[in-house]
C-alpha atoms as a PDB file:
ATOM      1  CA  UNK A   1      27.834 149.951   0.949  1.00  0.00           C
ATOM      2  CA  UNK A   2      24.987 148.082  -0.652  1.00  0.00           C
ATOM      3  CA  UNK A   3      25.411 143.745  -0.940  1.00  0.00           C
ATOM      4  CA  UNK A   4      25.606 143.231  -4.940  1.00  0.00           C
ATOM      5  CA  UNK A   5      22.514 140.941  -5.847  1.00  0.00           C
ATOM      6  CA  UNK A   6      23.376 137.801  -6.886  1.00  0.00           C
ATOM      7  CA  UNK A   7      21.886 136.263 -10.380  1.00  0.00           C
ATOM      8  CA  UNK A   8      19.164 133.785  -9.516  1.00  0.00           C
ATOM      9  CA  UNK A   9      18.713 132.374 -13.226  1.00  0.00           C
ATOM     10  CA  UNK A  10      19.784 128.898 -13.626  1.00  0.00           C
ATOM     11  CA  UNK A  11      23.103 127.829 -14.585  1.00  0.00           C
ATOM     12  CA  UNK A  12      23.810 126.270 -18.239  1.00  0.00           C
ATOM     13  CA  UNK A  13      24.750 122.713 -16.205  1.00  0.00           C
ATOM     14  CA  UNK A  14      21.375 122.897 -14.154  1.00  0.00           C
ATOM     15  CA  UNK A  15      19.533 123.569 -17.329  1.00  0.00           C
ATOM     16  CA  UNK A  16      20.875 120.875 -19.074  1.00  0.00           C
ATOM     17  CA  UNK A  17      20.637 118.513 -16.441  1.00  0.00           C
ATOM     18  CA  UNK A  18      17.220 118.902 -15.807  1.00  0.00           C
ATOM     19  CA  UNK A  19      16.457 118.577 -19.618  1.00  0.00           C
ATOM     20  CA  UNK A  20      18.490 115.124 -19.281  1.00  0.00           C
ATOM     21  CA  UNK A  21      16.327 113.789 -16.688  1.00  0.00           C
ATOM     22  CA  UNK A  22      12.590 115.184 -18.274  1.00  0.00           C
ATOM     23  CA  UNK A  23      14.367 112.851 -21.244  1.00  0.00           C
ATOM     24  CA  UNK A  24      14.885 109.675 -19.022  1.00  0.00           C
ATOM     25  CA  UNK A  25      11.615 110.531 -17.815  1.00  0.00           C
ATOM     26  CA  UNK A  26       9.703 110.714 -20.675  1.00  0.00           C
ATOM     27  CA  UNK A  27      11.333 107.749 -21.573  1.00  0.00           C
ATOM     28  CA  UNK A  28      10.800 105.756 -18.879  1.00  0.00           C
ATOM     29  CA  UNK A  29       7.052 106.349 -18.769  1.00  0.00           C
ATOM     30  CA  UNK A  30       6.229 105.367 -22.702  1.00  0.00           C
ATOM     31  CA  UNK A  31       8.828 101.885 -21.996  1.00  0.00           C
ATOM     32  CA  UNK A  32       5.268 100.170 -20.872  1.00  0.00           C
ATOM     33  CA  UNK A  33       2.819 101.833 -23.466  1.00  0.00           C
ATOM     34  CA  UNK A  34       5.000 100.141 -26.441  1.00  0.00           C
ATOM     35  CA  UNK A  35       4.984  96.845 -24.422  1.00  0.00           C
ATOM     36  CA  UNK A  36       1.496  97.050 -24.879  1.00  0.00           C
ATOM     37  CA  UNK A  37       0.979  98.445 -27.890  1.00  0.00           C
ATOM     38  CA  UNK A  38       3.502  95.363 -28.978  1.00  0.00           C
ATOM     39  CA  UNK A  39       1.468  92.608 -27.074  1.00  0.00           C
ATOM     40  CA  UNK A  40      -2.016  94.102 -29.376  1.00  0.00           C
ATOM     41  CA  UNK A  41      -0.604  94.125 -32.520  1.00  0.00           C
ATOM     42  CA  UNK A  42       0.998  90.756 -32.751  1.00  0.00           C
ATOM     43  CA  UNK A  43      -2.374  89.270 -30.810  1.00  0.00           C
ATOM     44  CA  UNK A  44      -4.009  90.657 -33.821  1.00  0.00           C
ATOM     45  CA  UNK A  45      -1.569  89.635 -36.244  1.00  0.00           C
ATOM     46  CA  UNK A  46      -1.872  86.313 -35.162  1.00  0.00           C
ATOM     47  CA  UNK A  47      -5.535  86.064 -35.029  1.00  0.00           C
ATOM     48  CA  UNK A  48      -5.626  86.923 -38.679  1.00  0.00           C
ATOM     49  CA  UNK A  49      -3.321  84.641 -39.380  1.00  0.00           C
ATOM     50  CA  UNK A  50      -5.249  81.711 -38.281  1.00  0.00           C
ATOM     51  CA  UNK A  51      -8.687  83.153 -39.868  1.00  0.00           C
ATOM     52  CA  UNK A  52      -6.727  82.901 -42.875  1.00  0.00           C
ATOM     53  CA  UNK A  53      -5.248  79.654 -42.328  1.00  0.00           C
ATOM     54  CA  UNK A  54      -8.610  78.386 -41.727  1.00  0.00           C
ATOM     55  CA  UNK A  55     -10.577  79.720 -44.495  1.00  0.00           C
ATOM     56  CA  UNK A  56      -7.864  79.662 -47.428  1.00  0.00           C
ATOM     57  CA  UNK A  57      -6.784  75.915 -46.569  1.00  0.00           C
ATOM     58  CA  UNK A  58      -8.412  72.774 -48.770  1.00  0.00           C
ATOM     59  CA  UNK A  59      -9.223  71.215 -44.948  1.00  0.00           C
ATOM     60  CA  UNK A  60     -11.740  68.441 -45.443  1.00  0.00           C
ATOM     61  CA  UNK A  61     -15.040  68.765 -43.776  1.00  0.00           C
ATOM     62  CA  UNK A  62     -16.275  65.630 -41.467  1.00  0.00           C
ATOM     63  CA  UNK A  63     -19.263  64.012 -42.445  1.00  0.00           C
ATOM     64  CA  UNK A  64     -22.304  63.973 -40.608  1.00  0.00           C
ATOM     65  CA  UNK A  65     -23.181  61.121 -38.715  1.00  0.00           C
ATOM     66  CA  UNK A  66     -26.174  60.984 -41.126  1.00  0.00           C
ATOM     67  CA  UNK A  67     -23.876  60.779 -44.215  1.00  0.00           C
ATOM     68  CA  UNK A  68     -21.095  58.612 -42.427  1.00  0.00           C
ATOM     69  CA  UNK A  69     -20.563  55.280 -43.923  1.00  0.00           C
ATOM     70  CA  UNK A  70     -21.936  52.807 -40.882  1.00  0.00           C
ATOM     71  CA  UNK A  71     -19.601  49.959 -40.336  1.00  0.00           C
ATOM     72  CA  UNK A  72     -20.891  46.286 -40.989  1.00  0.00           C
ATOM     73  CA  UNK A  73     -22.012  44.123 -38.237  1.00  0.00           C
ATOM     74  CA  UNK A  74     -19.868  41.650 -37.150  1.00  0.00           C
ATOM     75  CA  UNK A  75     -20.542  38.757 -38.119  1.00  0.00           C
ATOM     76  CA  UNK A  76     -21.821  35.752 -36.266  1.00  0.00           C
ATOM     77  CA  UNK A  77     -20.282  33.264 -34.446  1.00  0.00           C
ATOM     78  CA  UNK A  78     -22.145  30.362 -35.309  1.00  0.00           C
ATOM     79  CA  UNK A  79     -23.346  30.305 -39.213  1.00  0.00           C
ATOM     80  CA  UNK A  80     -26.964  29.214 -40.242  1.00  0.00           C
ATOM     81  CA  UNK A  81     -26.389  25.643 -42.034  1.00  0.00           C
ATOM     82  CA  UNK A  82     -27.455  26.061 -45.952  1.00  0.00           C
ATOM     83  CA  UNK A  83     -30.471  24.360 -46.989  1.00  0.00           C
ATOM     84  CA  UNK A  84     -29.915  20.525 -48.522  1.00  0.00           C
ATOM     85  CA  UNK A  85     -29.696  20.602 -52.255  1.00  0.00           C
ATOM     86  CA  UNK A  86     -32.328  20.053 -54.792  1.00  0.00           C
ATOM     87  CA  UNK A  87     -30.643  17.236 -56.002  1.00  0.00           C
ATOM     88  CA  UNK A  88     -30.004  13.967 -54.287  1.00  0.00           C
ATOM     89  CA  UNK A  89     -26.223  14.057 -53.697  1.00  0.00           C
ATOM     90  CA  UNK A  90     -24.032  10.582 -53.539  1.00  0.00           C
ATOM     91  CA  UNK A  91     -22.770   9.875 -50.060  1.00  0.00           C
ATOM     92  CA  UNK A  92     -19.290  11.220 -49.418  1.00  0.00           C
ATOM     93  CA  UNK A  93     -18.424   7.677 -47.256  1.00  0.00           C
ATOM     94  CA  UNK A  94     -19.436   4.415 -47.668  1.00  0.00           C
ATOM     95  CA  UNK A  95     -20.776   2.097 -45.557  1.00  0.00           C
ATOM     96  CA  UNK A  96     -19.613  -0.078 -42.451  1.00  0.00           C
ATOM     97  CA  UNK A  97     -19.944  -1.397 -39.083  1.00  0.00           C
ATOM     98  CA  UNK A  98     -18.966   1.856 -37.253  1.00  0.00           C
ATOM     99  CA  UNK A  99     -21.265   3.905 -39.671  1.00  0.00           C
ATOM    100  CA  UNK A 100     -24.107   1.925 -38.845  1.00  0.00           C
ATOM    101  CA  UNK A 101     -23.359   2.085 -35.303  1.00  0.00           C
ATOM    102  CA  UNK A 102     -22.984   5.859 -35.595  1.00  0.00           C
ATOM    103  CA  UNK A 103     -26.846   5.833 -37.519  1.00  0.00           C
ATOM    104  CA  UNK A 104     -28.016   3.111 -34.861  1.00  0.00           C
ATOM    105  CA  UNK A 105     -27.824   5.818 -32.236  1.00  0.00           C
ATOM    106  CA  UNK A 106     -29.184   8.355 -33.776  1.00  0.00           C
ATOM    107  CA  UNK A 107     -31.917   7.113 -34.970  1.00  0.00           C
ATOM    108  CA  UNK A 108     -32.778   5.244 -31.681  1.00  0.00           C
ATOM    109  CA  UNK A 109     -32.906   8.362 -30.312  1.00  0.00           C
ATOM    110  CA  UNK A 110     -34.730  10.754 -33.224  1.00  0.00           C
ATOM    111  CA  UNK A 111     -36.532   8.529 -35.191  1.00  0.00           C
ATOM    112  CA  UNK A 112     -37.436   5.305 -33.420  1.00  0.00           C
ATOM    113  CA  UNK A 113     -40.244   6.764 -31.082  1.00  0.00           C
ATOM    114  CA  UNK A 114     -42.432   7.471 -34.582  1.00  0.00           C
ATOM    115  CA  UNK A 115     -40.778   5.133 -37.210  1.00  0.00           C
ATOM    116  CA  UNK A 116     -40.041   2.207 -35.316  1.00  0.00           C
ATOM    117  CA  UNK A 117     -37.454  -0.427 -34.717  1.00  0.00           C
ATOM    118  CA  UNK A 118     -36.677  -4.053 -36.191  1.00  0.00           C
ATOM    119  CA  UNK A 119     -38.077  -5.649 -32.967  1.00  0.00           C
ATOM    120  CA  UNK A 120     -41.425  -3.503 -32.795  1.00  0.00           C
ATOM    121  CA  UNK A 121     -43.572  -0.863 -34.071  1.00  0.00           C
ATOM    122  CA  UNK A 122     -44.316   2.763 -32.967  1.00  0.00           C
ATOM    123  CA  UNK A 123     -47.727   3.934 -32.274  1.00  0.00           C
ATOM    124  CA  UNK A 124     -47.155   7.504 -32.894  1.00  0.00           C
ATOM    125  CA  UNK A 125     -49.952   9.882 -34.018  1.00  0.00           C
ATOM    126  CA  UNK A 126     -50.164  11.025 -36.443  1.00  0.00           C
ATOM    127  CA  UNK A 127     -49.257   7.588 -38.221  1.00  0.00           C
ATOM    128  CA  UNK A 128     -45.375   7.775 -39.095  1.00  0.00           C
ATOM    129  CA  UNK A 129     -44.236   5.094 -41.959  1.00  0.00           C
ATOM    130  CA  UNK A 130     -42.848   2.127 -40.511  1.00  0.00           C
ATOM    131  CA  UNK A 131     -39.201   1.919 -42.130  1.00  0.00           C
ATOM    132  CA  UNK A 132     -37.969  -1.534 -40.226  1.00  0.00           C
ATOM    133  CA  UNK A 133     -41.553  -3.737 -41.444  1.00  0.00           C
ATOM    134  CA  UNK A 134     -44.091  -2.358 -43.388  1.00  0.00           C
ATOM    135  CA  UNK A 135     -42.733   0.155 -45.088  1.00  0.00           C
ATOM    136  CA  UNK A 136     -39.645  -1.048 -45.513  1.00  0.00           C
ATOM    137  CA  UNK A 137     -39.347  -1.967 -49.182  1.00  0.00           C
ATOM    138  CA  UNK A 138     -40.722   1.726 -50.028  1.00  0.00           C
ATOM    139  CA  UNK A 139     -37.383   2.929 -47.976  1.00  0.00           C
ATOM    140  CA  UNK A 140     -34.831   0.839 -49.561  1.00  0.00           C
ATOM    141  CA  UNK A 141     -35.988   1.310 -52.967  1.00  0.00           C
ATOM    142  CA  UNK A 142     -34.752   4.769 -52.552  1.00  0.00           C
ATOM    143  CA  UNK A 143     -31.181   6.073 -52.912  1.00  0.00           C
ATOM    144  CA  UNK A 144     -28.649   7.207 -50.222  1.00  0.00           C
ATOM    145  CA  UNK A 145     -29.206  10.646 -51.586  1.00  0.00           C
ATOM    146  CA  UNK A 146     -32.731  10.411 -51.380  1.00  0.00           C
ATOM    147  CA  UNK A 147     -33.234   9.208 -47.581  1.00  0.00           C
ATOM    148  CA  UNK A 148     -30.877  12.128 -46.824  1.00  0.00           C
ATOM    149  CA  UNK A 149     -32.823  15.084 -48.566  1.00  0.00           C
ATOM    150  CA  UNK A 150     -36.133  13.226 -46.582  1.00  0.00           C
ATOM    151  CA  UNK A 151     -34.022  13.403 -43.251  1.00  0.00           C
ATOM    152  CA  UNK A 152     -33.055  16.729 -43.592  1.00  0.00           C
ATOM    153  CA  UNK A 153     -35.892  18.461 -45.109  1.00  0.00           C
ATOM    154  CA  UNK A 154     -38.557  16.108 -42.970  1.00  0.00           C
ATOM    155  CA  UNK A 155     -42.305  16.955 -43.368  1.00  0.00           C
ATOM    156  CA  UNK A 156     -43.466  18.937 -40.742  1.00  0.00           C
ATOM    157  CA  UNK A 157     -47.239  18.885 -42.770  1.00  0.00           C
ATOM    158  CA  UNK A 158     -47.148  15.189 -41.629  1.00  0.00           C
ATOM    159  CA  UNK A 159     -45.079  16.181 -38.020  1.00  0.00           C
ATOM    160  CA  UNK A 160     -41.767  15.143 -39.064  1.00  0.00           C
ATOM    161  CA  UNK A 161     -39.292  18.091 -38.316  1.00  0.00           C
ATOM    162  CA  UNK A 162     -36.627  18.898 -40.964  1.00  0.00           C
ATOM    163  CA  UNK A 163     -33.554  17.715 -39.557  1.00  0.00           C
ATOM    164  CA  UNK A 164     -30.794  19.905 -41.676  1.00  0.00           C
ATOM    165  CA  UNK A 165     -30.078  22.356 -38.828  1.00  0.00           C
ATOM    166  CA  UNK A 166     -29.928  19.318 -36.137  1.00  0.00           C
ATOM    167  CA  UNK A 167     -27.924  17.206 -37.181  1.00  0.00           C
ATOM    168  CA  UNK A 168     -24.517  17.609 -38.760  1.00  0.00           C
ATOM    169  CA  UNK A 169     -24.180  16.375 -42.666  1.00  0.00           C
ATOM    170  CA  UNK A 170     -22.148  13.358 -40.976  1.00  0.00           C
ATOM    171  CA  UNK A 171     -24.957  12.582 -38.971  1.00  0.00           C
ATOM    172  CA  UNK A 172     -27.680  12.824 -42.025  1.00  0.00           C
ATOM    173  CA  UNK A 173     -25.538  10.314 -43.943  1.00  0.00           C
ATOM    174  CA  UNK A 174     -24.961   7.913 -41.014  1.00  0.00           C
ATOM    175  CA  UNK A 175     -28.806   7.778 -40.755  1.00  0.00           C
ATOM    176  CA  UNK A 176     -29.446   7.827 -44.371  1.00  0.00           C
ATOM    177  CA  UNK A 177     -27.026   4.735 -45.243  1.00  0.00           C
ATOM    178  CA  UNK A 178     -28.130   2.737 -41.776  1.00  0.00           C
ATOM    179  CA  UNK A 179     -32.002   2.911 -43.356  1.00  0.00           C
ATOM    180  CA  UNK A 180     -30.826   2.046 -47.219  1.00  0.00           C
ATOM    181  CA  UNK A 181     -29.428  -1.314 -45.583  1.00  0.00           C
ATOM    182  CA  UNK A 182     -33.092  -1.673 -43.042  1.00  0.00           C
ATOM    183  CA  UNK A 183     -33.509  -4.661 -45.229  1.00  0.00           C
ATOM    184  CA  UNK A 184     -29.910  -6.392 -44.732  1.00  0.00           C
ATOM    185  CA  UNK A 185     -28.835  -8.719 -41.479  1.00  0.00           C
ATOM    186  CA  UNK A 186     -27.222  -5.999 -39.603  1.00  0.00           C
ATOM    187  CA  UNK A 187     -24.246  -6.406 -36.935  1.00  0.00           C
ATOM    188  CA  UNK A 188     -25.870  -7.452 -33.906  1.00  0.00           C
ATOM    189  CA  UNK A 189     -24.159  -4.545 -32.195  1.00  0.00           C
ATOM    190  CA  UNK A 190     -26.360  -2.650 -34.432  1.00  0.00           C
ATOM    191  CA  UNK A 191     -29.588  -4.496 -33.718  1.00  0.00           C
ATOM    192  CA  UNK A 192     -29.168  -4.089 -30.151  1.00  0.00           C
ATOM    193  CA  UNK A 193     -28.472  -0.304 -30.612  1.00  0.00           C
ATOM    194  CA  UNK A 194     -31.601  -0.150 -32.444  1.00  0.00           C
ATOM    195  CA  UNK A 195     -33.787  -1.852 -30.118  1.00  0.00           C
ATOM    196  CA  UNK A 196     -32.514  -0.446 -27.192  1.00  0.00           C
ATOM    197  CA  UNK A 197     -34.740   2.476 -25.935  1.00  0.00           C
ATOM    198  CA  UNK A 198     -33.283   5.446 -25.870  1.00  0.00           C
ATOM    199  CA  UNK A 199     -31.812   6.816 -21.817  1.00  0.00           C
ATOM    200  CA  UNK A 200     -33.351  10.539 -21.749  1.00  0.00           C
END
């Protein structure tokens, strides 16, 4: 008696189990595709986003280093000393023993190697006026003011060196009232001052 042939074509559940798993399948495989696709498009969204932001916004542009405003020098430590005024100015302190003193020094040491002392004469050369003898009436005929602009703007023509940025305006007027009084008995502190020579 012949076997009865069985029926090789799939089953319903076979077929639509294998149609579930081709769908996990084709599922599976485009999962990284869109992760890509995703990363691209937001990339470029954000690029754009920025050439916009850049181009659209009032952003202002640094200047060049040739157009830059250049700060100002500091400025200096020690400040040049203004020139003496055109005009004789009145002394700002009047006179006594210490500011002769003060004027007895300096001028024993400045002035009394070319202009000379009361107790002697200088031999400089060129010939300086001699403010403590001959030429002594000449200084004392002139006015506090006056013996200070001649101290402080000197004569360097005649080799006397303007004096404004060496001494201090103090200093100018200690010298300038000491000589407006070379024809007075000074203090013999300031006579010995005077014709003491000066220590270098």
């Amino acid at each position: 008696m012949p076997t009865p042939r069985r029926d090789r074509s799939p089953s319903p559940n076979r077929s639509s189990g294998g149609a579930r798993g081709s769908s996990r399948r084709s599922s599976a495989g485009g999962g990284p595709g869109k992760l890509v696709l995703a990363f691209v498009l937001g990339a470029a969204a954000a690029a754009g986003a920025g050439y916009l932001y850049l181009h659209s916004s009032p952003h202002p542009h640094p200047r060049s280093a040739a157009t830059a405003p250049q700060p100002a020098p500091p400025a200096s430590h020690t400040a040049a000393k203004p020139p003496p005024p055109a005009v004789a100015p009145s002394a700002p302190f009047g006179i006594s023993e210490d500011v002769f003193e003060a004027g007895a020094h300096i001028y024993a040491n400045r002035c009394a190697a070319c202009h000379g002392t009361p107790h002697a004469a200088a031999l400089s050369k060129p010939p300086a006026p001699q403010l403590w003898r001959a030429d002594r009436s000449g200084l004392v005929a002139r006015s506090p003011g006056e013996i200070y602009l001649a101290t402080a703007r000197g004569n360097p023509a005649k080799g006397m060196p303007a004096y404004t940025r060496v001494l201090t305006e103090t200093q100018l007027w200690q010298v300038a009232l000491l000589l407006k009084n070379a024809d007075v008995d000074l203090p013999d502190p300031v006579v010995h001052i005077l014709n003491t020579p000066p220590r270098h």
